[in-house]
C-alpha atoms as a PDB file:
ATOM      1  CA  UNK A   1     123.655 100.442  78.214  1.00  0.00           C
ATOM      2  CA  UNK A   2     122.494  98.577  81.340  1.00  0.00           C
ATOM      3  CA  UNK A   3     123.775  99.966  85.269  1.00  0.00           C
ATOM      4  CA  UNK A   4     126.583  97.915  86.254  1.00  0.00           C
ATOM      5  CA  UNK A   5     126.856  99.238  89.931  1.00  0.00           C
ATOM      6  CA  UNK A   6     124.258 100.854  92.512  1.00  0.00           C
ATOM      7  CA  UNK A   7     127.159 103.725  91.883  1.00  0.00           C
ATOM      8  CA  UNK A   8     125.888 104.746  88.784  1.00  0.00           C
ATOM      9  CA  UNK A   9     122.005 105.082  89.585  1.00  0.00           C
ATOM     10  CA  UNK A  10     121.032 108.722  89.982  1.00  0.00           C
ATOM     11  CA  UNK A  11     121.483 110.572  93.207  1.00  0.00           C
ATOM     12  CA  UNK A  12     118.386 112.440  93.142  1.00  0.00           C
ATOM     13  CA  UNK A  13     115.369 111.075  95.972  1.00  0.00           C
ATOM     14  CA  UNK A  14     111.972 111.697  94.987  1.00  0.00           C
ATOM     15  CA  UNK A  15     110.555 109.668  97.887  1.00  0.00           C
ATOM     16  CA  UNK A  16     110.841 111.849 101.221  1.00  0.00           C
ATOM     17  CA  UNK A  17     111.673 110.240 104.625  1.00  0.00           C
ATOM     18  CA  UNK A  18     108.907 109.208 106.841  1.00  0.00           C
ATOM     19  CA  UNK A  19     106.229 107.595 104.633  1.00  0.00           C
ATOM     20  CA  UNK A  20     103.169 105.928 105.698  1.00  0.00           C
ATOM     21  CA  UNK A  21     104.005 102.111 104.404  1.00  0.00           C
ATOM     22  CA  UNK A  22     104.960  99.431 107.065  1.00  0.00           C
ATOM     23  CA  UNK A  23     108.395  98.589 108.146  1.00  0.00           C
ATOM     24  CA  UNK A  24     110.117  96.410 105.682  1.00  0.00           C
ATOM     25  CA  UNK A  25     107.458  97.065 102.629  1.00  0.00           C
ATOM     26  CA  UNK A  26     108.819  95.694  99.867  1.00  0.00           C
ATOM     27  CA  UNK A  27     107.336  98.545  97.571  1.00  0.00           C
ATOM     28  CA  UNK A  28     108.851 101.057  99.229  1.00  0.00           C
ATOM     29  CA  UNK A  29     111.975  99.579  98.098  1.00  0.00           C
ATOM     30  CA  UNK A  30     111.285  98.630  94.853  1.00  0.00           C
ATOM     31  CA  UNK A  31     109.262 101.984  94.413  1.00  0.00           C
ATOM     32  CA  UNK A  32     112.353 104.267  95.032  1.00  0.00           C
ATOM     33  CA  UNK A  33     114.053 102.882  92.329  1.00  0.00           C
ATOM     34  CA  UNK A  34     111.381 102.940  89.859  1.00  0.00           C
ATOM     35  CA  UNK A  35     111.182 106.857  90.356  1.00  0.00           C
ATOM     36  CA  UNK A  36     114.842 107.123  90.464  1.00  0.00           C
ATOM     37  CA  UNK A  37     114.275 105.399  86.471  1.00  0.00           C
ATOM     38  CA  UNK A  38     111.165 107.842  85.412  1.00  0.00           C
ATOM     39  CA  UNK A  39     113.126 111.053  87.050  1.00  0.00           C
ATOM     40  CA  UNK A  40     111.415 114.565  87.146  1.00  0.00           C
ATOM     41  CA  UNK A  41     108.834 114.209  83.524  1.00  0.00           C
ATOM     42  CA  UNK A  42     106.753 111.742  84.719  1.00  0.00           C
ATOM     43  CA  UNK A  43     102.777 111.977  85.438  1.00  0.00           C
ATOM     44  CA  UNK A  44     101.419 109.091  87.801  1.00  0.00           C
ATOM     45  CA  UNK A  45      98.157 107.846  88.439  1.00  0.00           C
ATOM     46  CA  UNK A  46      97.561 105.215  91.108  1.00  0.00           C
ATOM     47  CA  UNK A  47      94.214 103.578  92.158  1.00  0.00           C
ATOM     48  CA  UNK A  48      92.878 102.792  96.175  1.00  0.00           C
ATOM     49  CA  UNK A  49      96.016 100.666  97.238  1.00  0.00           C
ATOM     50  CA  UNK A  50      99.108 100.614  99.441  1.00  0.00           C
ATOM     51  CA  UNK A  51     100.666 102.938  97.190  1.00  0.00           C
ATOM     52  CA  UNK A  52      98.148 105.425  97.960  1.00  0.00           C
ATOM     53  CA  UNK A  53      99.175 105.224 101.995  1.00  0.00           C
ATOM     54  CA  UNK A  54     102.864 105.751 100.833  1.00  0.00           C
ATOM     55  CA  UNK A  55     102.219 108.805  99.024  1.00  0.00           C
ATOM     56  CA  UNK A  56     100.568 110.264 101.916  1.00  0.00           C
ATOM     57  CA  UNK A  57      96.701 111.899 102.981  1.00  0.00           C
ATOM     58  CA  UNK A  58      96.219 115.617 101.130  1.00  0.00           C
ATOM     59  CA  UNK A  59      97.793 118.105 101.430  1.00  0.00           C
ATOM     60  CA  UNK A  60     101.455 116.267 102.391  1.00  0.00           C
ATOM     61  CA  UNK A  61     102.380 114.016 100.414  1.00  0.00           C
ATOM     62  CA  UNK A  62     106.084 111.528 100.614  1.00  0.00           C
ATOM     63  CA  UNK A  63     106.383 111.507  97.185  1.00  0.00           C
ATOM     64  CA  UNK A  64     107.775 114.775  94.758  1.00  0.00           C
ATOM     65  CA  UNK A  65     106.332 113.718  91.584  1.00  0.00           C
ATOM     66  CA  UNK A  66     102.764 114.478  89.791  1.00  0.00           C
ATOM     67  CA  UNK A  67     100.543 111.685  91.067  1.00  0.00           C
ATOM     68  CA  UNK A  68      96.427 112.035  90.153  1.00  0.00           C
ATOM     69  CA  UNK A  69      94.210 109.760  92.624  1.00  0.00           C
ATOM     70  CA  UNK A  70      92.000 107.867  90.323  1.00  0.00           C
ATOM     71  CA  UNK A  71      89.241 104.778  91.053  1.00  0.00           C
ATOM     72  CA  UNK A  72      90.051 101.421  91.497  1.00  0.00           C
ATOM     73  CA  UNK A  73      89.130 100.235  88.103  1.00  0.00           C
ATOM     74  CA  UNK A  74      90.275 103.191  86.728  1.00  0.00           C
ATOM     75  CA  UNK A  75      94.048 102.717  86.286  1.00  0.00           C
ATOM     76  CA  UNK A  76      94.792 102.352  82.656  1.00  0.00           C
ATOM     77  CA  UNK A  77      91.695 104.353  81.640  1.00  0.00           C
ATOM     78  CA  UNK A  78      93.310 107.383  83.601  1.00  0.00           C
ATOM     79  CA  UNK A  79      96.674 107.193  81.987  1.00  0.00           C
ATOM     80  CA  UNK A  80      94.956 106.580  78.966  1.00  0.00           C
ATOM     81  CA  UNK A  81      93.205 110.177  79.586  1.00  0.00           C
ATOM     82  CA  UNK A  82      96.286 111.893  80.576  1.00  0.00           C
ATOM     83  CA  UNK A  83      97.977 110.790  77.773  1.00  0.00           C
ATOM     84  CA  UNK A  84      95.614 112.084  75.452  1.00  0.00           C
ATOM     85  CA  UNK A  85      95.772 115.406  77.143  1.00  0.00           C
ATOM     86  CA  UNK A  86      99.639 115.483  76.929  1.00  0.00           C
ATOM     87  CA  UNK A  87      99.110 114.433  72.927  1.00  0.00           C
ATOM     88  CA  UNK A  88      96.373 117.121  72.596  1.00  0.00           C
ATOM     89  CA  UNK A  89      98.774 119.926  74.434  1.00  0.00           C
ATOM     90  CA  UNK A  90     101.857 118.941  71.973  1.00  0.00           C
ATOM     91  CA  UNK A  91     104.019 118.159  75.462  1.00  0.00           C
ATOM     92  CA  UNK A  92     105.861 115.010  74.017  1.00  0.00           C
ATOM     93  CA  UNK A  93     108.793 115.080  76.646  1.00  0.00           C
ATOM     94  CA  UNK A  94     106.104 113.622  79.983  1.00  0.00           C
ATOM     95  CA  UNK A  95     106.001 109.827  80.187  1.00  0.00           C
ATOM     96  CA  UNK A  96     102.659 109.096  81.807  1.00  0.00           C
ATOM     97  CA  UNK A  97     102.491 106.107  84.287  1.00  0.00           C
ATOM     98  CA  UNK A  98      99.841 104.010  86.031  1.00  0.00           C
ATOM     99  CA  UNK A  99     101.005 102.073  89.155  1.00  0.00           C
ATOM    100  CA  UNK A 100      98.604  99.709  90.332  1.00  0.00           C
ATOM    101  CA  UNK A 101      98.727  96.189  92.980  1.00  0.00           C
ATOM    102  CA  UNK A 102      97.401  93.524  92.102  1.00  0.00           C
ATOM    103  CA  UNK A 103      93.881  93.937  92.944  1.00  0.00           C
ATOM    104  CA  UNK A 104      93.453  96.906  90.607  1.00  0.00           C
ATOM    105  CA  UNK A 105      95.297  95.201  87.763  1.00  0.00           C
ATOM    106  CA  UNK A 106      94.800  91.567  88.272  1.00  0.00           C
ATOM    107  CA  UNK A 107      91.251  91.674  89.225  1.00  0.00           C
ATOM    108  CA  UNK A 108      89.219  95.118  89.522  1.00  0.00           C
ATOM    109  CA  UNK A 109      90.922  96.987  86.559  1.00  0.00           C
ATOM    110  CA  UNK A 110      91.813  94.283  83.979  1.00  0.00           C
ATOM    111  CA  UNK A 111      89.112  95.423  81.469  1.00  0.00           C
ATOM    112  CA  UNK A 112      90.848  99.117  81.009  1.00  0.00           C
ATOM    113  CA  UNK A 113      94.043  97.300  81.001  1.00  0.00           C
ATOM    114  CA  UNK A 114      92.970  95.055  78.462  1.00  0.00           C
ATOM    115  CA  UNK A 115      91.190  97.491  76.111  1.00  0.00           C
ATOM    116  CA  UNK A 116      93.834 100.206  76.201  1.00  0.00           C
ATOM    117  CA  UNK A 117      96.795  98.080  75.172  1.00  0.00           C
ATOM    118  CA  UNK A 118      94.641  96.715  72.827  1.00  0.00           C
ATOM    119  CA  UNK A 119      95.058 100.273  71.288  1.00  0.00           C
ATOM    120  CA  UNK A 120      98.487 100.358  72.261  1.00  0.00           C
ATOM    121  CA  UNK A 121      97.928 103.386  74.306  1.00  0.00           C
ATOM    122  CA  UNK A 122     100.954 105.266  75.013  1.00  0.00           C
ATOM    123  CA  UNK A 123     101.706 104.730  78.369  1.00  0.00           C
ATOM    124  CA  UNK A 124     103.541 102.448  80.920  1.00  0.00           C
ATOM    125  CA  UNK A 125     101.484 100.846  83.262  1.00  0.00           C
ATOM    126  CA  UNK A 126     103.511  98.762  86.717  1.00  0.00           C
ATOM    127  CA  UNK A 127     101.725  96.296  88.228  1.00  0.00           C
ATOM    128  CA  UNK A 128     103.494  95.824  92.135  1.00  0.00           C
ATOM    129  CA  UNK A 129     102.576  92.576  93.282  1.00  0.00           C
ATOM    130  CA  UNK A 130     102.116  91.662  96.499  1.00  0.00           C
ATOM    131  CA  UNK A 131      99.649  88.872  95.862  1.00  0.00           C
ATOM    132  CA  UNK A 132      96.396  89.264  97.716  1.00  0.00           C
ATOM    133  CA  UNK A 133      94.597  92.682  99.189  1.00  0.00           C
ATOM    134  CA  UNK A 134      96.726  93.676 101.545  1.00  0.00           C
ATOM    135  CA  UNK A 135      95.610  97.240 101.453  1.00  0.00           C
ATOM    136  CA  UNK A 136      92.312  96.195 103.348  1.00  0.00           C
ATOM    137  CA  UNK A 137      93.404  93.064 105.326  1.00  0.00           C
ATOM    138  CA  UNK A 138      95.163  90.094 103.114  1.00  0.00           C
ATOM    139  CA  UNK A 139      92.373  89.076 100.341  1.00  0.00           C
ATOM    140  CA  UNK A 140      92.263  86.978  97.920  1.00  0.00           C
ATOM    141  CA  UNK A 141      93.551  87.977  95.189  1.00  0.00           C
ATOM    142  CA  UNK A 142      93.647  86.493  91.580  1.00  0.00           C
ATOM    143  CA  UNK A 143      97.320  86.410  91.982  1.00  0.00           C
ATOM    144  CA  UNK A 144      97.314  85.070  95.197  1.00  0.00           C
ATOM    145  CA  UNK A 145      99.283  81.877  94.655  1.00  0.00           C
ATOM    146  CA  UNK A 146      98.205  77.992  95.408  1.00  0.00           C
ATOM    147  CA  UNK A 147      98.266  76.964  99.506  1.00  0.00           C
ATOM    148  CA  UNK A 148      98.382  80.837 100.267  1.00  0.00           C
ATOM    149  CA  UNK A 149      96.204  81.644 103.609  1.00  0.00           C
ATOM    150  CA  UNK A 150      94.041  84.710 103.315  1.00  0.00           C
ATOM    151  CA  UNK A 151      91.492  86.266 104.684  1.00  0.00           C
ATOM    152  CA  UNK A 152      88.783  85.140 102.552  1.00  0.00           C
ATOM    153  CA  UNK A 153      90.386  81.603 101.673  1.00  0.00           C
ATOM    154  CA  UNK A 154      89.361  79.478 104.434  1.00  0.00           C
ATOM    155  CA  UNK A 155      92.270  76.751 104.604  1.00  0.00           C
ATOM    156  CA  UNK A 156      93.932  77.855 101.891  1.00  0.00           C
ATOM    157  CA  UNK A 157      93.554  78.646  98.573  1.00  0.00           C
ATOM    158  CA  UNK A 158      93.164  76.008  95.930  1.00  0.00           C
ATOM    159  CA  UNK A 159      93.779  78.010  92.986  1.00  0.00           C
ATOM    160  CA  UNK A 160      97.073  78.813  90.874  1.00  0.00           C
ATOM    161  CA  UNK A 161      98.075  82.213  90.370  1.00  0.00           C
ATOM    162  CA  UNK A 162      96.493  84.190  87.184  1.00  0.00           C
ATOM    163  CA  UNK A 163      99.413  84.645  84.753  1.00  0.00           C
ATOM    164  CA  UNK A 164      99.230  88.232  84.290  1.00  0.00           C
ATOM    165  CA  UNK A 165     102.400  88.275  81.650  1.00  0.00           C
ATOM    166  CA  UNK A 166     100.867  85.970  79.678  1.00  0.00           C
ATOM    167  CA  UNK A 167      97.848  87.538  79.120  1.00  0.00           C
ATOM    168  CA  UNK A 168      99.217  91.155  78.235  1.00  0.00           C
ATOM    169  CA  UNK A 169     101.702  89.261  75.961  1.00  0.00           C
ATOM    170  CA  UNK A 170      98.471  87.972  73.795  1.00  0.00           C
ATOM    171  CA  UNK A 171      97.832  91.779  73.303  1.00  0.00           C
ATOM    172  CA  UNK A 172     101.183  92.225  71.249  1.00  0.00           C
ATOM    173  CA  UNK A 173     102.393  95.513  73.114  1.00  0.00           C
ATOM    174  CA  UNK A 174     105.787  96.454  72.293  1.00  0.00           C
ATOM    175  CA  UNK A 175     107.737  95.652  75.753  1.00  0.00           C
ATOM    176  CA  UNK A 176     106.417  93.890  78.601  1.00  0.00           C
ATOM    177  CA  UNK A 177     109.091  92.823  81.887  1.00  0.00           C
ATOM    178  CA  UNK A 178     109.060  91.023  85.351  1.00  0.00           C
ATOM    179  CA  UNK A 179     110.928  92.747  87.931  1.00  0.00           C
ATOM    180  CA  UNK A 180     112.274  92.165  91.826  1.00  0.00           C
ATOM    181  CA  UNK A 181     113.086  94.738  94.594  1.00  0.00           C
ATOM    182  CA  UNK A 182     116.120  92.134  95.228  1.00  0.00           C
ATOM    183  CA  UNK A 183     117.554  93.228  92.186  1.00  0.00           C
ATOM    184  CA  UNK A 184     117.114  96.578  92.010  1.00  0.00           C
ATOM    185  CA  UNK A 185     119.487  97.281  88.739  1.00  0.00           C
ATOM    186  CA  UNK A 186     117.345  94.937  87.233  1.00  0.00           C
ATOM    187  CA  UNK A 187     114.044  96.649  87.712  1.00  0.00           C
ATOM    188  CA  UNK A 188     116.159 100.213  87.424  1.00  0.00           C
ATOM    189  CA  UNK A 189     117.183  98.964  84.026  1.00  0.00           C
ATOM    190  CA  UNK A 190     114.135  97.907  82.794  1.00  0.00           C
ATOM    191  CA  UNK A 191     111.928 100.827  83.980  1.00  0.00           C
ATOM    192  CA  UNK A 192     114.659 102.743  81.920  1.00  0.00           C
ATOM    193  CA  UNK A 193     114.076 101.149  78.658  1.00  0.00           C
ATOM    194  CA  UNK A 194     110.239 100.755  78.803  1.00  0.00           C
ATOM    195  CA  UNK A 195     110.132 104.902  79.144  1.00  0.00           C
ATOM    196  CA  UNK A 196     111.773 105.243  75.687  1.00  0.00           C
ATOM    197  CA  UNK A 197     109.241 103.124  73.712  1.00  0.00           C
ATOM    198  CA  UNK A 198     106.597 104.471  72.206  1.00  0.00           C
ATOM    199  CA  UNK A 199     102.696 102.094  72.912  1.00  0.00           C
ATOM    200  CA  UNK A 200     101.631 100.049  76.025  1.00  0.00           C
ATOM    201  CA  UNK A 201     104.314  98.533  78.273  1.00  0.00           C
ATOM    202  CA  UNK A 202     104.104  96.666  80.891  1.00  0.00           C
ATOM    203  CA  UNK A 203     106.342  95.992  84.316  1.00  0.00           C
ATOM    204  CA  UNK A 204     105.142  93.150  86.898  1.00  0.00           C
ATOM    205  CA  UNK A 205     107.484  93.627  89.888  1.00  0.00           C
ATOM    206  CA  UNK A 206     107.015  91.358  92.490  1.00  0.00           C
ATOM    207  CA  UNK A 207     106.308  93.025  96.258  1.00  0.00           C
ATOM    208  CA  UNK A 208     106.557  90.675  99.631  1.00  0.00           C
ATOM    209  CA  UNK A 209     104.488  92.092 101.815  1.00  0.00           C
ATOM    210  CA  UNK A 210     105.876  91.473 106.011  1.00  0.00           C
ATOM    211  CA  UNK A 211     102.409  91.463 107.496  1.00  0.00           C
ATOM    212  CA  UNK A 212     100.575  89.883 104.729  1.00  0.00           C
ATOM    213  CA  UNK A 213     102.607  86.912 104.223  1.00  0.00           C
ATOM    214  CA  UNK A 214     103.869  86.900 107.605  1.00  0.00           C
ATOM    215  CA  UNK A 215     107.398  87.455 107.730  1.00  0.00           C
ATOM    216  CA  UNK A 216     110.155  88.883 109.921  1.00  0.00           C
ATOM    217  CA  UNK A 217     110.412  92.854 107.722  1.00  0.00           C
ATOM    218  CA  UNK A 218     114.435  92.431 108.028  1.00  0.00           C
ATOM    219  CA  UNK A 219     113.928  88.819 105.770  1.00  0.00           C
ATOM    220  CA  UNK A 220     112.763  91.350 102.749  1.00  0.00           C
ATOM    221  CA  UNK A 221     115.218  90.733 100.404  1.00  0.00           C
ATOM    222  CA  UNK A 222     116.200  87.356 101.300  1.00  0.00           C
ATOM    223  CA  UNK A 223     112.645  86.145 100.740  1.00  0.00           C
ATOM    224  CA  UNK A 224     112.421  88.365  97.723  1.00  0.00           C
ATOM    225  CA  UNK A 225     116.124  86.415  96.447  1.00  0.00           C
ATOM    226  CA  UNK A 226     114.499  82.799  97.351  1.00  0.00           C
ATOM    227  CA  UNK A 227     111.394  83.677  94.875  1.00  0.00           C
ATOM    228  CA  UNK A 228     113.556  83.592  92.381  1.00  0.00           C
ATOM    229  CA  UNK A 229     116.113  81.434  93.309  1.00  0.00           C
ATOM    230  CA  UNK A 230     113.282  78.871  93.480  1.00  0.00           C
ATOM    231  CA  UNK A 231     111.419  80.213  89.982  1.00  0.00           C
ATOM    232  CA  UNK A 232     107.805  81.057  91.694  1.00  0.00           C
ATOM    233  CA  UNK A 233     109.156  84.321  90.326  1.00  0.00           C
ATOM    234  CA  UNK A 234     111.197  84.162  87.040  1.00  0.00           C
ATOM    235  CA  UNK A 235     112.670  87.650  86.244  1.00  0.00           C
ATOM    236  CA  UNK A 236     112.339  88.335  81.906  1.00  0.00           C
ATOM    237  CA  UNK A 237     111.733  90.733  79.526  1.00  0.00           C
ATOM    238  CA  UNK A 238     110.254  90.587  76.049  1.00  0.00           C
ATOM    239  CA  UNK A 239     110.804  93.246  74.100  1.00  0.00           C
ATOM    240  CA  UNK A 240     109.012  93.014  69.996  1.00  0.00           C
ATOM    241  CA  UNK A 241     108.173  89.679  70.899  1.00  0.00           C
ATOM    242  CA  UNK A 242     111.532  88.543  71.886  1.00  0.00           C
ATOM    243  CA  UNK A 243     111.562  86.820  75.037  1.00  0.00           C
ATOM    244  CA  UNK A 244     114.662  87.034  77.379  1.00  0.00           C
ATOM    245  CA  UNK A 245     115.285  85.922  80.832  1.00  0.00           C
ATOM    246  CA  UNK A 246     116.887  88.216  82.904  1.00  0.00           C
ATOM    247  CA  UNK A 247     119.409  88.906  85.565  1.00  0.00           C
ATOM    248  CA  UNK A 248     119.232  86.290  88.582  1.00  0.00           C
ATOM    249  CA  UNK A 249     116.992  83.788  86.154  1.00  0.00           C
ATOM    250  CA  UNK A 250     119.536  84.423  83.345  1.00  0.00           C
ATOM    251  CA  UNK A 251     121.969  83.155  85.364  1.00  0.00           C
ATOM    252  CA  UNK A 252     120.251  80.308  86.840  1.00  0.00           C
ATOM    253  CA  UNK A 253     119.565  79.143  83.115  1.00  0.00           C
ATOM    254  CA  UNK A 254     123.221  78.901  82.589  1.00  0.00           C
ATOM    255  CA  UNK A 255     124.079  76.818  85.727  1.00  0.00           C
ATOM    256  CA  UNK A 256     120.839  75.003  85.807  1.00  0.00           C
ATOM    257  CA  UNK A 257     120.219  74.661  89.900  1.00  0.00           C
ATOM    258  CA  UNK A 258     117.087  76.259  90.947  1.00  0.00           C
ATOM    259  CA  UNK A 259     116.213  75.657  94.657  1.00  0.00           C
ATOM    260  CA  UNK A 260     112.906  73.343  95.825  1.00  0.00           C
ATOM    261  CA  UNK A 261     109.323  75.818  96.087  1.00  0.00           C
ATOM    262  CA  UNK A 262     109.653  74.481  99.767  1.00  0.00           C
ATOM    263  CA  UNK A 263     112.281  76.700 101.043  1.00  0.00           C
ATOM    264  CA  UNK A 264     110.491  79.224 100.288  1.00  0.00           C
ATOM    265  CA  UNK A 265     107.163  78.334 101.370  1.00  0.00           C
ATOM    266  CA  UNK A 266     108.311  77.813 104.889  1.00  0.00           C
ATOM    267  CA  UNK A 267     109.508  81.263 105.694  1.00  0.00           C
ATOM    268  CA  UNK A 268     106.199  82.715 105.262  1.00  0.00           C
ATOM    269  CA  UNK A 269     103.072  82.588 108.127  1.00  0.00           C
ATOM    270  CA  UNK A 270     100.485  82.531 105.217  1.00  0.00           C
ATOM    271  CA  UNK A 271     101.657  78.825 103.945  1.00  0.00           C
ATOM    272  CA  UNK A 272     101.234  77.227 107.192  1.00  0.00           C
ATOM    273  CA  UNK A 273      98.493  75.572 106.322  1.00  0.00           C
ATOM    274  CA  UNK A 274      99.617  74.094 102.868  1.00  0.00           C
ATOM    275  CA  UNK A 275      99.227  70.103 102.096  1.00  0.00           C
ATOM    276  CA  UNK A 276     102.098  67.889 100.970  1.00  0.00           C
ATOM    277  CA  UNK A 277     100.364  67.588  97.664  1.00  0.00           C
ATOM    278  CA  UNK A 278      99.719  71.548  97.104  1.00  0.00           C
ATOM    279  CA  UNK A 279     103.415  71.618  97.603  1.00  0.00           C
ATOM    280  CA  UNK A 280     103.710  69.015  95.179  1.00  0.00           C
ATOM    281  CA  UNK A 281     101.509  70.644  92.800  1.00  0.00           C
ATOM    282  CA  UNK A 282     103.229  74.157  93.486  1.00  0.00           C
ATOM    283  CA  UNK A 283     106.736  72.426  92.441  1.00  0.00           C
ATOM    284  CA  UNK A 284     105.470  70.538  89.529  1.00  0.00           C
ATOM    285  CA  UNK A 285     103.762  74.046  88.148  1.00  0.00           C
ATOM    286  CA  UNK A 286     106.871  75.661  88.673  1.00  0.00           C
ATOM    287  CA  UNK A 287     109.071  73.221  86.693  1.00  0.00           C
ATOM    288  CA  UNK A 288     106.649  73.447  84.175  1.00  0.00           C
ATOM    289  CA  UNK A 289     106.911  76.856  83.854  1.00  0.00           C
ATOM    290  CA  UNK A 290     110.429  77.328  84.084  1.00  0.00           C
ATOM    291  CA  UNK A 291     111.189  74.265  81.517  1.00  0.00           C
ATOM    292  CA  UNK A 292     109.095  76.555  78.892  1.00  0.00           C
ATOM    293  CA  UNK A 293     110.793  80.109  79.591  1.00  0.00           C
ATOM    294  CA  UNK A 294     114.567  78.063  79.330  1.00  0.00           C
ATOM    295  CA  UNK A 295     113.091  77.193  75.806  1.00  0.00           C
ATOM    296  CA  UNK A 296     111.813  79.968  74.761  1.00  0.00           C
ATOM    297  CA  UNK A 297     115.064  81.542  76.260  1.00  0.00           C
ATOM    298  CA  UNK A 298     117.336  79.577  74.213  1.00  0.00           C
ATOM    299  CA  UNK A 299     115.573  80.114  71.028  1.00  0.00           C
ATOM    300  CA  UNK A 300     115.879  83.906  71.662  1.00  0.00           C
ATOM    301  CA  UNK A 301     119.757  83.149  72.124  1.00  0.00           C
ATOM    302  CA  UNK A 302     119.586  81.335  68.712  1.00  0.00           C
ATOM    303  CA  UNK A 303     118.035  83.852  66.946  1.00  0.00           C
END
């Protein structure tokens, strides 16, 4: 059963008032109602990121949850740990949960990604995305996408964005999902499901980040809505190799009018600098992209 109406998402906060993150932050949004989905049994581990600043410096804390501080690279190879213990301890009722940006799952902690769902390690592991380093001053990023500004991409950079779904779909685990803090039922929904099967799962939600990507923080959601109005984000699911758009994209599918990359591009300080033909080549990848999830969409229909 999917939630219908923000009505019938629980009433219980586990993120206090007052946290660290910047005005508008796009995880803090999308964060509350991934906790809101995990409720009270839940053990996180989170790596050096932005996510760290939200929780808080020891001994306060903003968030009312089990949460272990682990190395950047360490992510997956923490939860993979904690798991174990939980296995070893017979305490079957704890969902275990590694939150990582980009950086640490992109980039820096890929390998114990890679390896554990390669064991199907029971865990779920959410990769927030706000697209470059913006912990420690808007890096480059693997999944920093093509005309993006950055800190360490003089001009801009040339590159497209790693597809991160793809590759943790080539490791076969059980449920894998693409989320938005625009559509929070969405990501409530599928945070929901992914804690009730058993192996590796994996959520990519997508985080703008205000001062990163340069961006009034009250055009959040509305920037977050024109990612995937315009497909540079496509919200799916596939679930035992089933592939399923989603939501917002679902719908889009059905009508068939997706807005032009450029609308998008031109709210945001960090694409400032892009060319007429990175624009060009942004649009074309997108098309691309979107043309092969509407197929693999409708043969998921037909089946």
């Amino acid at each position: 059963m999917t939630t219908k109406t923000v009505m019938q998402l629980p009433e219980e906060e586990y993120i206090l008032p007052g946290t660290r993150a910047c005005s508008g932050c796009g995880l803090s949004l999308a964060y509350r109602h991934i906790l809101k989905a995990l409720g009270e049994k839940v053990i996180l581990t989170i790596p050096a990121s932005c996510l760290t600043v939200l929780h808080g410096l020891y001994p306060s804390t903003s968030v009312r949850l089990t949460n272990i501080n682990t190395a950047f690279a360490t992510t997956a190879a923490s939860a993979t740990g904690i798991a174990a213990g939980l296995k070893a301890l017979g305490k079957t009722d704890y969902t275990v949960v590694g939150i990582a940006g980009d950086g640490g799952t992109f980039d820096i902690g890929i390998q114990a990604l890679s390896a554990a769902a390669e064991r199907n390690t029971d865990f779920l592991y959410i990769c927030y995305d706000n697209e470059g380093y913006m912990n420690t001053g808007t890096q480059r990023s693997s999944a920093t996408p093509m005309g993006a500004f950055t800190t360490t991409t003089p001009g801009t950079k040339i590159e497209h964005k790693k597809d991160i779904l793809a590759i943790m779909e080539a490791h076969s685990i059980p449920y894998m999902a693409s989320a938005s803090p625009a559509y929070p039922l969405d990501l409530f929904d599928k945070v929901v499901k992914a804690k009730t099967i058993y192996g590796t799962r994996f959520v990519h939600v997508h985080i703008p980040c205000a001062p990163g990507w340069g961006f009034p923080t009250d055009d959040l959601v509305k920037l977050a809505k024109l990612a995937v109005d315009t497909g540079m984000w496509v919200l799916y699911e596939v679930e035992g190799n089933v592939f399923r758009l989603t939501g917002r994209s679902r719908r889009m599918a059905g009508s068939g009018k997706k807005k032009p990359v450029d609308q998008y591009l031109k709210l945001q300080g960090r694409f400032k600098q892009v060319t007429a033909e990175q624009i060009d080549h942004l649009q074309a990848w997108v098309d691309n992209r979107w043309e092969r999830y509407l197929q693999r969409h409708e043969v998921s229909n037909e089946a």
